[in-house]
C-alpha atoms as a PDB file:
ATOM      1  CA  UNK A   1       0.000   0.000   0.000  1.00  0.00           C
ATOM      2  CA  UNK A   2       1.372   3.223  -0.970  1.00  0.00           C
ATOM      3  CA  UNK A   3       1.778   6.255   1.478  1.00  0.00           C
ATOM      4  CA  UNK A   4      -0.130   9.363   1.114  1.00  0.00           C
ATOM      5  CA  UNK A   5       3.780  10.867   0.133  1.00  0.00           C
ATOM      6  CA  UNK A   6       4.091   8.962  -2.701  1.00  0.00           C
ATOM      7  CA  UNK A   7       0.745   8.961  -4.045  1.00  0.00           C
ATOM      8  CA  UNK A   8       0.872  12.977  -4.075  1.00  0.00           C
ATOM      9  CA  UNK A   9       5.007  12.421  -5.794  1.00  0.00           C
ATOM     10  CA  UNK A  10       3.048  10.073  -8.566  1.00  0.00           C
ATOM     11  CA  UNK A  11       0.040  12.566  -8.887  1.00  0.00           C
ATOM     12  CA  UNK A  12       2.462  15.764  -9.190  1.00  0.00           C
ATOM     13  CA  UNK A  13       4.792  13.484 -11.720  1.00  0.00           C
ATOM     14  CA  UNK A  14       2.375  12.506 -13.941  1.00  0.00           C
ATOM     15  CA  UNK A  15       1.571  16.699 -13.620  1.00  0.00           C
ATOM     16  CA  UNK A  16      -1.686  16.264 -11.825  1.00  0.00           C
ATOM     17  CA  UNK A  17      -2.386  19.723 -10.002  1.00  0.00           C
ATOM     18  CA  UNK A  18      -2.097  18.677  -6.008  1.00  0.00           C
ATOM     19  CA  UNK A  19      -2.724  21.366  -2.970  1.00  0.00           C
ATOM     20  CA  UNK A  20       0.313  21.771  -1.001  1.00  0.00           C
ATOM     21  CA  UNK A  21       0.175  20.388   2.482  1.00  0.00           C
ATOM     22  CA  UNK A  22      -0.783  22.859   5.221  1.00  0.00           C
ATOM     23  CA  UNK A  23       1.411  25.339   6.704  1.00  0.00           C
ATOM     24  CA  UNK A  24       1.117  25.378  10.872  1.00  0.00           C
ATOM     25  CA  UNK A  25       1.433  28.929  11.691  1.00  0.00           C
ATOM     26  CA  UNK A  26       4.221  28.662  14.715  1.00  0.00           C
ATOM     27  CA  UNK A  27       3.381  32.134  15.706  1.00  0.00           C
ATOM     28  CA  UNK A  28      -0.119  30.887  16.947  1.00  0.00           C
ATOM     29  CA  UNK A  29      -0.401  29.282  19.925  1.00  0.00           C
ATOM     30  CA  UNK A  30      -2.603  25.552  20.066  1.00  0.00           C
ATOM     31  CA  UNK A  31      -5.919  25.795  21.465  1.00  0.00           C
ATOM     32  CA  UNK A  32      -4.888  22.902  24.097  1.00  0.00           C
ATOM     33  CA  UNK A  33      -2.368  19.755  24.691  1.00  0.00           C
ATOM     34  CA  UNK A  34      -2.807  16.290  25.032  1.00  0.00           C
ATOM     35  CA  UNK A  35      -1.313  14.915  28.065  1.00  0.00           C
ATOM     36  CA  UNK A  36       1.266  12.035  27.726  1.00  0.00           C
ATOM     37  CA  UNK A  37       0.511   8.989  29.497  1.00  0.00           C
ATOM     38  CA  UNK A  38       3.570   9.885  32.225  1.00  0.00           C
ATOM     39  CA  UNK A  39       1.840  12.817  33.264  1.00  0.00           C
ATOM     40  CA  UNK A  40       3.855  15.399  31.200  1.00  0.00           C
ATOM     41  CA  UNK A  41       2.544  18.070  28.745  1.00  0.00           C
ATOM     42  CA  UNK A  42       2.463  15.945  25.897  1.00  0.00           C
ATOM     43  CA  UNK A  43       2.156  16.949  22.280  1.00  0.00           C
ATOM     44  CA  UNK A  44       0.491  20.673  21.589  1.00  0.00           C
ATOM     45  CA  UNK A  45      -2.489  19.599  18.947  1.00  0.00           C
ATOM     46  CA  UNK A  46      -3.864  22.458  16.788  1.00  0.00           C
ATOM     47  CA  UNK A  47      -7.867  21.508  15.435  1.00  0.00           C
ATOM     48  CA  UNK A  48      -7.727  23.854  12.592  1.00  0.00           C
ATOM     49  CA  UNK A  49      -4.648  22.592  11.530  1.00  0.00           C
ATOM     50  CA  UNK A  50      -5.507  18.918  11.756  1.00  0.00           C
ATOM     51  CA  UNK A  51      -8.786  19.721  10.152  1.00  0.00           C
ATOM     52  CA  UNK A  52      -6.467  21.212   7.315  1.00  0.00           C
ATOM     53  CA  UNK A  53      -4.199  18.093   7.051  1.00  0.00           C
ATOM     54  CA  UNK A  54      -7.148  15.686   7.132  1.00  0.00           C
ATOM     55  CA  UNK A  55      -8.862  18.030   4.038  1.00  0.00           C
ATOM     56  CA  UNK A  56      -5.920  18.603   2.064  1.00  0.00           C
ATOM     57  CA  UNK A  57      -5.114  13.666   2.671  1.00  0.00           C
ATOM     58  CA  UNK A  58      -8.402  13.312   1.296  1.00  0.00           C
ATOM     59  CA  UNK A  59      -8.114  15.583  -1.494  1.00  0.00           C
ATOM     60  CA  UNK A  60      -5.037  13.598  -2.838  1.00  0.00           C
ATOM     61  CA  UNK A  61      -6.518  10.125  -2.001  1.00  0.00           C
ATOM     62  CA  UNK A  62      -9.534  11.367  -4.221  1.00  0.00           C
ATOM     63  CA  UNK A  63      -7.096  12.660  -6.942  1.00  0.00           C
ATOM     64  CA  UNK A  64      -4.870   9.526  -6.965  1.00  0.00           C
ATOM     65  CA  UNK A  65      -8.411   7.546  -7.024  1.00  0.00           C
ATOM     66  CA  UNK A  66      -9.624   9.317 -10.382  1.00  0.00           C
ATOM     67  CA  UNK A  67      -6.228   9.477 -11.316  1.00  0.00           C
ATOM     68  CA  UNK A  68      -5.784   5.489 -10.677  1.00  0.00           C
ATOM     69  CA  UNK A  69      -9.301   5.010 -12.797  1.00  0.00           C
ATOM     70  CA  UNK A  70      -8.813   7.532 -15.725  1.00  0.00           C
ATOM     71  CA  UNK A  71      -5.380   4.735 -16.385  1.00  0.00           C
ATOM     72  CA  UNK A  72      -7.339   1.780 -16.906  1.00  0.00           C
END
């Protein structure tokens, strides 16, 4: 199975027009953090920029998709 990496390196080879990936804005702070399971602070989670990253992996699955049917 391929990775969402290389299906958006086929799409943009075969010249297939493919959104960059979201930029995080590091000058904005998260909205919260997920605590680790020790206790600590744990990784800083942004929703609007996992919201972006989710939007912008299902627009290339659905490009590869047609792209993957338009070759047969």
């Amino acid at each position: 199975m391929l990775s969402i990496g290389q299906k958006e390196s086929i799409l943009r080879k075969e010249g297939a027009v493919v959104p960059t990936f979201p930029n995080r804005n590091v000058m904005e702070r998260p909205r919260y953090s997920r605590r680790d399971e020790g206790g600590g602070r744990g990784q800083e989670i942004d929703p609007l920029y996992e919201q972006a990253v989710r939007e912008w992996r299902a627009t290339v699955e659905a490009l590869y998709a047609s792209w993957l049917t338009a070759r047969r």
